[in-house]
C-alpha atoms as a PDB file:
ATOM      1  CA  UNK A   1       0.761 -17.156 -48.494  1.00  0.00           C
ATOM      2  CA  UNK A   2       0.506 -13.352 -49.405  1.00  0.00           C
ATOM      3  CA  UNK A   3       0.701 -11.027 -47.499  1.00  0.00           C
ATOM      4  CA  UNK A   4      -2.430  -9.012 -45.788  1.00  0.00           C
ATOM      5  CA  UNK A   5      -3.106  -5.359 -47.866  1.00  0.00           C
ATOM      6  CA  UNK A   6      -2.092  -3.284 -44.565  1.00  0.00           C
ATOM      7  CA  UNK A   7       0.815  -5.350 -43.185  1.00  0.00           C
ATOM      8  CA  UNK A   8       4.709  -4.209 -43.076  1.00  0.00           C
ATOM      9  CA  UNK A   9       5.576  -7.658 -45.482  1.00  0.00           C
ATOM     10  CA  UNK A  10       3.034  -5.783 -47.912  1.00  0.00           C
ATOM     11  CA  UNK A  11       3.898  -2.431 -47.737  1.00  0.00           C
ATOM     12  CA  UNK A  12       7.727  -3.348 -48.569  1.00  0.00           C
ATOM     13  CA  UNK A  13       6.570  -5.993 -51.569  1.00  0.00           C
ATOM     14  CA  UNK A  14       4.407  -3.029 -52.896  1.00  0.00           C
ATOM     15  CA  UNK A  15       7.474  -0.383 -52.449  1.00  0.00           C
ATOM     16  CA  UNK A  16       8.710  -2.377 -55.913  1.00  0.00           C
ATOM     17  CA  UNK A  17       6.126  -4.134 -57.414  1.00  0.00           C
ATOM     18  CA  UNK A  18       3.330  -1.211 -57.079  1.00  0.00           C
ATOM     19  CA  UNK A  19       0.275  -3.708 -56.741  1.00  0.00           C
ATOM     20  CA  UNK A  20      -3.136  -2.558 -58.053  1.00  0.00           C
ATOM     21  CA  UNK A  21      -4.287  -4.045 -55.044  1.00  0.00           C
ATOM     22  CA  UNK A  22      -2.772  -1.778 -52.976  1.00  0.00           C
ATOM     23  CA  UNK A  23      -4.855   1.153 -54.919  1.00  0.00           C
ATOM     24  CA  UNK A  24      -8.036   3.316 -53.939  1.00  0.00           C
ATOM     25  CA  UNK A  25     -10.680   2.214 -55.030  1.00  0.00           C
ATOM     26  CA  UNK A  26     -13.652   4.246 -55.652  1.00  0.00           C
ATOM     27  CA  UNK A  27     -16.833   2.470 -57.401  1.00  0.00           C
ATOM     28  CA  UNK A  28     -19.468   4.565 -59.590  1.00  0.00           C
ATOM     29  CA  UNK A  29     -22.867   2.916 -60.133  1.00  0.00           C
ATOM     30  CA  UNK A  30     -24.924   3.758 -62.688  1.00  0.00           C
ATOM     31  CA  UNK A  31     -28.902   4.058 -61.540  1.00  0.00           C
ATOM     32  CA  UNK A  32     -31.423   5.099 -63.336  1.00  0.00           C
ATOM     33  CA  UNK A  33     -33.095   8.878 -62.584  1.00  0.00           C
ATOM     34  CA  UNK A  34     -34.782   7.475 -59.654  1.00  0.00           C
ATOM     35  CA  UNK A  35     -32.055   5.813 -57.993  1.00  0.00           C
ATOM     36  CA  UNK A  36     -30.637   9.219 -57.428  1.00  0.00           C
ATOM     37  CA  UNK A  37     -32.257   9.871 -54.694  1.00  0.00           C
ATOM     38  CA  UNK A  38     -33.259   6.050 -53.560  1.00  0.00           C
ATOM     39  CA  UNK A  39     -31.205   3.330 -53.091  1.00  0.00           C
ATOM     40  CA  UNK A  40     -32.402  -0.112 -55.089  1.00  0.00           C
ATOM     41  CA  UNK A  41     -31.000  -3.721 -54.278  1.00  0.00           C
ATOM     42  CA  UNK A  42     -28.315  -3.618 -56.607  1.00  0.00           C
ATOM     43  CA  UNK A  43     -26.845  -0.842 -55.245  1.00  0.00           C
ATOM     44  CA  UNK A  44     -26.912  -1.217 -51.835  1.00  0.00           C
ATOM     45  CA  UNK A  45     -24.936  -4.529 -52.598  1.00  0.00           C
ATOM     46  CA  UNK A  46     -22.152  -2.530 -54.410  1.00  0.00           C
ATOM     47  CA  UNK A  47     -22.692  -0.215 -50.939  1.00  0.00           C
ATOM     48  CA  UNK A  48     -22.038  -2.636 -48.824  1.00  0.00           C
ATOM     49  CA  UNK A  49     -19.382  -4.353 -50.562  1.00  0.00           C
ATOM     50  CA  UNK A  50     -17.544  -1.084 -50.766  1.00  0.00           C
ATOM     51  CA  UNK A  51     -17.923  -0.494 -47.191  1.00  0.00           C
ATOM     52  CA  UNK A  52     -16.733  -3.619 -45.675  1.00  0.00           C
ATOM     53  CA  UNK A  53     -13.509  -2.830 -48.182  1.00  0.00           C
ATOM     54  CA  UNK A  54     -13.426   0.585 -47.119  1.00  0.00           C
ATOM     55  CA  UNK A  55     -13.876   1.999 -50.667  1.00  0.00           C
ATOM     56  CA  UNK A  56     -16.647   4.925 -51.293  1.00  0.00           C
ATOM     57  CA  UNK A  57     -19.432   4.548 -53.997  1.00  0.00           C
ATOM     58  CA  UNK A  58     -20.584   7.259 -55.979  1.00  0.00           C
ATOM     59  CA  UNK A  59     -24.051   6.527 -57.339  1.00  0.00           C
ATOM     60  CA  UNK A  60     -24.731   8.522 -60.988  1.00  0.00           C
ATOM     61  CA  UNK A  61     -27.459   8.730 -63.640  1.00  0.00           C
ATOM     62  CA  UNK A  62     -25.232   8.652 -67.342  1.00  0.00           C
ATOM     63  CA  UNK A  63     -28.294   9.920 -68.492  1.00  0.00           C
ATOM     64  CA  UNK A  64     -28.544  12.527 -66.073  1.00  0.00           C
ATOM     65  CA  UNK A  65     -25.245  13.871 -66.837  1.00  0.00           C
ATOM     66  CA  UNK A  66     -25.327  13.802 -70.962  1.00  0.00           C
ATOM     67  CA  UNK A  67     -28.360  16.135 -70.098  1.00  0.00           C
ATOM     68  CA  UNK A  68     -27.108  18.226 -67.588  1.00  0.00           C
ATOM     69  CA  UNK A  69     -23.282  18.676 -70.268  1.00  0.00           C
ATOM     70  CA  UNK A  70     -25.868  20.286 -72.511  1.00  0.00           C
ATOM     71  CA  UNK A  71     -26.985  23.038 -69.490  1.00  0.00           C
ATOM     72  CA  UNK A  72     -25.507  26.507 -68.849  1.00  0.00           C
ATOM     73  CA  UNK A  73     -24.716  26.848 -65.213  1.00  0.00           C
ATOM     74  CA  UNK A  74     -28.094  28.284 -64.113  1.00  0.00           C
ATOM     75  CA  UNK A  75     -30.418  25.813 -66.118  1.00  0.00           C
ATOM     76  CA  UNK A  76     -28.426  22.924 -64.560  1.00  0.00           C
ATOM     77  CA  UNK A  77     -28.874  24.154 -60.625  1.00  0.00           C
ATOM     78  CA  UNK A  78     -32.413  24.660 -61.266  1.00  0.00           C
ATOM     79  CA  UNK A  79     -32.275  20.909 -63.298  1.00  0.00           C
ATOM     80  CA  UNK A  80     -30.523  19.210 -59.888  1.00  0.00           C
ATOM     81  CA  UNK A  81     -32.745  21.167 -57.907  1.00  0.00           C
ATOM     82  CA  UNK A  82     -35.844  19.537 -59.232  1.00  0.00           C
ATOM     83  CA  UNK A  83     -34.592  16.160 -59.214  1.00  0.00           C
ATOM     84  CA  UNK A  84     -33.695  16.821 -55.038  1.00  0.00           C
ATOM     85  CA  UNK A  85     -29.576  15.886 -56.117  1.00  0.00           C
ATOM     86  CA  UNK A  86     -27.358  18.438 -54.716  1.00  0.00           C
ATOM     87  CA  UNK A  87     -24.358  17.789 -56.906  1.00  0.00           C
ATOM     88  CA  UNK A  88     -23.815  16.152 -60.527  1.00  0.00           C
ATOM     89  CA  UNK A  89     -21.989  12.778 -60.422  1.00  0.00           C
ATOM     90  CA  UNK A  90     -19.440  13.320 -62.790  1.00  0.00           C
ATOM     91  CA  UNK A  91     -18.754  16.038 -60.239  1.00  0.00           C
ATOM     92  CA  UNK A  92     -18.456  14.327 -57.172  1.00  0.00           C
ATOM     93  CA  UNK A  93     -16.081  12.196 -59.645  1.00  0.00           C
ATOM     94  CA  UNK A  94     -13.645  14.268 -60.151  1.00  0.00           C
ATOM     95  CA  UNK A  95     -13.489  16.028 -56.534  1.00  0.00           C
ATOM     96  CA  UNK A  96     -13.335  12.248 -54.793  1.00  0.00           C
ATOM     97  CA  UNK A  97     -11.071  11.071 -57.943  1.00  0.00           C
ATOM     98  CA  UNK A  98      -8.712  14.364 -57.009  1.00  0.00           C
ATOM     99  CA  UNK A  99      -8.734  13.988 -53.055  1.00  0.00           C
ATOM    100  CA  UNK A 100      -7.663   9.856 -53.268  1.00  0.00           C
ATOM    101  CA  UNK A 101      -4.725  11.338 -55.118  1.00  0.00           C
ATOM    102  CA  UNK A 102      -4.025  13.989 -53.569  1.00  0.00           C
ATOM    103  CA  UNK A 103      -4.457  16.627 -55.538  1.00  0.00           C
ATOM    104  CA  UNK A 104      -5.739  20.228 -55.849  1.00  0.00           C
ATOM    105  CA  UNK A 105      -6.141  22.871 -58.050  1.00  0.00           C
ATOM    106  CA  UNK A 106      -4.568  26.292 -58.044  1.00  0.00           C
ATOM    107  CA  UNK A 107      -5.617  29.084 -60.717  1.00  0.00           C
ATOM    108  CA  UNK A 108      -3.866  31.698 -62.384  1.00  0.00           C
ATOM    109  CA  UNK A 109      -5.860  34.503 -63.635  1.00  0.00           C
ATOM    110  CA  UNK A 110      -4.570  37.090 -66.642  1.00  0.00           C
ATOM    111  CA  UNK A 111      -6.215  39.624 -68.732  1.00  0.00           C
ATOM    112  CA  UNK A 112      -6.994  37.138 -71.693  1.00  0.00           C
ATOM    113  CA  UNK A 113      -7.660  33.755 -69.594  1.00  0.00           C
ATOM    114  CA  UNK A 114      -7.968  31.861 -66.185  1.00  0.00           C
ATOM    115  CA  UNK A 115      -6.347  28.748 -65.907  1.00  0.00           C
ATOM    116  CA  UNK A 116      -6.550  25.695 -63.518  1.00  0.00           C
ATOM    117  CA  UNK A 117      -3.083  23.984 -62.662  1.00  0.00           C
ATOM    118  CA  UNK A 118      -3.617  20.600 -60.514  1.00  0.00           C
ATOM    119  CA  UNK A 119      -0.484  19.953 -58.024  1.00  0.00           C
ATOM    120  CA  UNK A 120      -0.509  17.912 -55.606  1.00  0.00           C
ATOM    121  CA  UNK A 121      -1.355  18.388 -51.696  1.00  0.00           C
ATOM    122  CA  UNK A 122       0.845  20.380 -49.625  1.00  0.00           C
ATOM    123  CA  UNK A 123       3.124  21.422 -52.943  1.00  0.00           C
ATOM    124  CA  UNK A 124       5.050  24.535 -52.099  1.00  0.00           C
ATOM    125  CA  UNK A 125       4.422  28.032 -54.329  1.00  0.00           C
ATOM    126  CA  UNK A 126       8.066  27.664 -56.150  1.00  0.00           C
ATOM    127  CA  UNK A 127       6.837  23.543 -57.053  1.00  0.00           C
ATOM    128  CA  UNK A 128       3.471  24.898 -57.780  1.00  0.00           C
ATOM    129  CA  UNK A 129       4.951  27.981 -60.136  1.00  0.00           C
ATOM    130  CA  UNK A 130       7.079  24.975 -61.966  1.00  0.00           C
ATOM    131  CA  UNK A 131       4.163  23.057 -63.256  1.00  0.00           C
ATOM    132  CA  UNK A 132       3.912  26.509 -65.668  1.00  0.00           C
ATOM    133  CA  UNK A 133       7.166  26.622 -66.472  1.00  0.00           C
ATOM    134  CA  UNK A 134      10.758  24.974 -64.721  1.00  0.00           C
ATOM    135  CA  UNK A 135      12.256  28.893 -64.647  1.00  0.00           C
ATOM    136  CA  UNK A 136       9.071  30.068 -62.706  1.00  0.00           C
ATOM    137  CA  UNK A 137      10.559  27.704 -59.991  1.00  0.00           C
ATOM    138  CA  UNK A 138      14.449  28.549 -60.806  1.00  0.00           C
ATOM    139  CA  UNK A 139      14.028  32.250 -60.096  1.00  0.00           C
ATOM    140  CA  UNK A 140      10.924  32.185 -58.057  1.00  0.00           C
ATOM    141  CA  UNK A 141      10.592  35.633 -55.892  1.00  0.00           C
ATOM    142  CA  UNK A 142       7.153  35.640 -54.463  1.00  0.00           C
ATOM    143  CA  UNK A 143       3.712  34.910 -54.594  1.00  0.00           C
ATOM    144  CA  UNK A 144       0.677  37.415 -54.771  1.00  0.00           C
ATOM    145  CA  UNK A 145      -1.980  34.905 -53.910  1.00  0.00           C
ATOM    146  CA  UNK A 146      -5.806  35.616 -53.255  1.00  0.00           C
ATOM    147  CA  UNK A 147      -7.853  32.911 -51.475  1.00  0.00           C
ATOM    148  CA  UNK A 148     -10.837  31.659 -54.109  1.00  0.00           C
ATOM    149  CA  UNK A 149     -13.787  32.651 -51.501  1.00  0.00           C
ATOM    150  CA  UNK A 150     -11.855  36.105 -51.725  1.00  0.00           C
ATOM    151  CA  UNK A 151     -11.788  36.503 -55.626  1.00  0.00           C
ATOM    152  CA  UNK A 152     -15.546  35.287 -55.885  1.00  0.00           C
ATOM    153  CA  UNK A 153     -16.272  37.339 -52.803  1.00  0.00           C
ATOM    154  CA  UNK A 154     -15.215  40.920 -54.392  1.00  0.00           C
ATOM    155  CA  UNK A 155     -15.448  40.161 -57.667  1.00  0.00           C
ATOM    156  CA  UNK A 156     -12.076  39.302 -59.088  1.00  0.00           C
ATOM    157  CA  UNK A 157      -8.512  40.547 -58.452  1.00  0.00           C
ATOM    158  CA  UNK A 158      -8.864  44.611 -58.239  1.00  0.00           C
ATOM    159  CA  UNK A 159     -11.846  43.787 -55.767  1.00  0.00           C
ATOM    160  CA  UNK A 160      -9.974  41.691 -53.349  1.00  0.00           C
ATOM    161  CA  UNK A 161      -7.077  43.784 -53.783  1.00  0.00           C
ATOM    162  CA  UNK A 162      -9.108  46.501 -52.946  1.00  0.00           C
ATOM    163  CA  UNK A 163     -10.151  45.189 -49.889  1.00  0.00           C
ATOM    164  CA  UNK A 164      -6.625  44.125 -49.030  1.00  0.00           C
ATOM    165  CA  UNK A 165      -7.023  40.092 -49.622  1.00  0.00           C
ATOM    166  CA  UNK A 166      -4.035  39.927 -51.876  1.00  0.00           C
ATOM    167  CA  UNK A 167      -1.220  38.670 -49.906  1.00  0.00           C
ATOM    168  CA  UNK A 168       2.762  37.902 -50.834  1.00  0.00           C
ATOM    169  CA  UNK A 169       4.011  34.794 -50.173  1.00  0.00           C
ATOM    170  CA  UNK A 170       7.405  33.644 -50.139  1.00  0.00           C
ATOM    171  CA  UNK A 171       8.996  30.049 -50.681  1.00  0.00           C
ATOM    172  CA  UNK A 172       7.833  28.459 -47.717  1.00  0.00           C
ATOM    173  CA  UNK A 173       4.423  29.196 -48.604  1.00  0.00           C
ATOM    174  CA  UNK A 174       1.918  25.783 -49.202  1.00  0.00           C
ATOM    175  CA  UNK A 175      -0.272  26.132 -51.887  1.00  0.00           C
ATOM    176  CA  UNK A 176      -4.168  26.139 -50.842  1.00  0.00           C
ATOM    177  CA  UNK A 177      -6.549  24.399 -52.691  1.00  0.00           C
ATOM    178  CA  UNK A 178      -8.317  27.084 -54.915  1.00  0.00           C
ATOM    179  CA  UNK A 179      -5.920  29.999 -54.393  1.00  0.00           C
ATOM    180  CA  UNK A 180      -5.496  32.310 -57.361  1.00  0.00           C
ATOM    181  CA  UNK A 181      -1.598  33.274 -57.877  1.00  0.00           C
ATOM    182  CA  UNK A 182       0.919  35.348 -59.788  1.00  0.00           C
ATOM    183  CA  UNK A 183       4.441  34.557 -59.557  1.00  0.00           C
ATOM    184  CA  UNK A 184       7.049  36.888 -59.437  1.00  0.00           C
ATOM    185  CA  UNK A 185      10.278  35.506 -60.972  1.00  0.00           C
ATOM    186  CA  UNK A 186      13.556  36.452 -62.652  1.00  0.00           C
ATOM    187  CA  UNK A 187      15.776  34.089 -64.330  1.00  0.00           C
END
């Protein structure tokens, strides 16, 4: 017989062999517009399926989403709004896709562009400062990091800076989910 999912037998066979069936699994239904904000028979199957396997569902409109790609930010809010969804599927996707695997996003921000990096959970700043470039780790200094809220909150680096939300973090420092960085290095 094989092994149950959560058993010590398991976890070592998987610790090689990597089974898909020791994966997350996340399901995304496609409704139609009004099975955004009710649930029909089909998908309260798939619901409670999910549930008794301890897997989430994330219910989505495709055609929903192709129209809300085709929004700037302010036409879509007002567009979710008026269908009573708080949040877009595809982004719920990504943000439950991201926390099953344990990642996050850090940004850098520069004169000409601001970039996302994804790292995973509980990376420290020299790992993080690596996914740019392998010397950014190898002569790593410090950190100037601003929380997100922070940059939004004063309206980009001189703001928070301003207000003294800038902060220098050395190599012991864990990465926060959102945190907007420059790395000091020297190689």
């Amino acid at each position: 017989n094989f092994p149950e999912v959560k058993s010590e037998e398991f976890i070592q066979l998987n610790q090689d062999l990597r089974l898909l069936t020791a994966k997350e699994i996340m399901y995304g239904a496609n409704v139609d517009e009004s099975g955004l904000t009710e649930d029909n028979e089909h998908l309260t199957a798939v619901k409670a399926h999910a549930e008794a396997n301890n897997c989430e569902v994330i219910k989505l409109c495709a055609k929903f989403e192709e129209e809300l790609i085709g929004m700037d930010d302010d036409e879509a809010a007002a567009f979710l709004d008026d269908m009573g969804v708080e949040e877009s599927g595809l982004a719920q996707i990504i943000q439950k896709g991201f926390d099953k695997l344990g990642l996050m996003s850090y940004f850098t921000a520069g004169v000409k562009e601001v970039r996302a990096w994804t790292i995973r959970k509980n990376t420290t700043a020299p790992k993080a400062a690596a996914v740019i470039h392998n010397d950014f780790e190898k002569g790593f200094i410090r950190a100037e990091v601003i929380a997100y809220a922070d940059f939004i909150a004063y309206g980009g680096e001189a703001g928070a800076k301003d207000a003294g939300k800038m902060r220098l973090e050395g190599k012991e420092y864990i990465v926060q989910d959102g945190d907007v960085m420059h790395f000091r290095f020297n190689v």
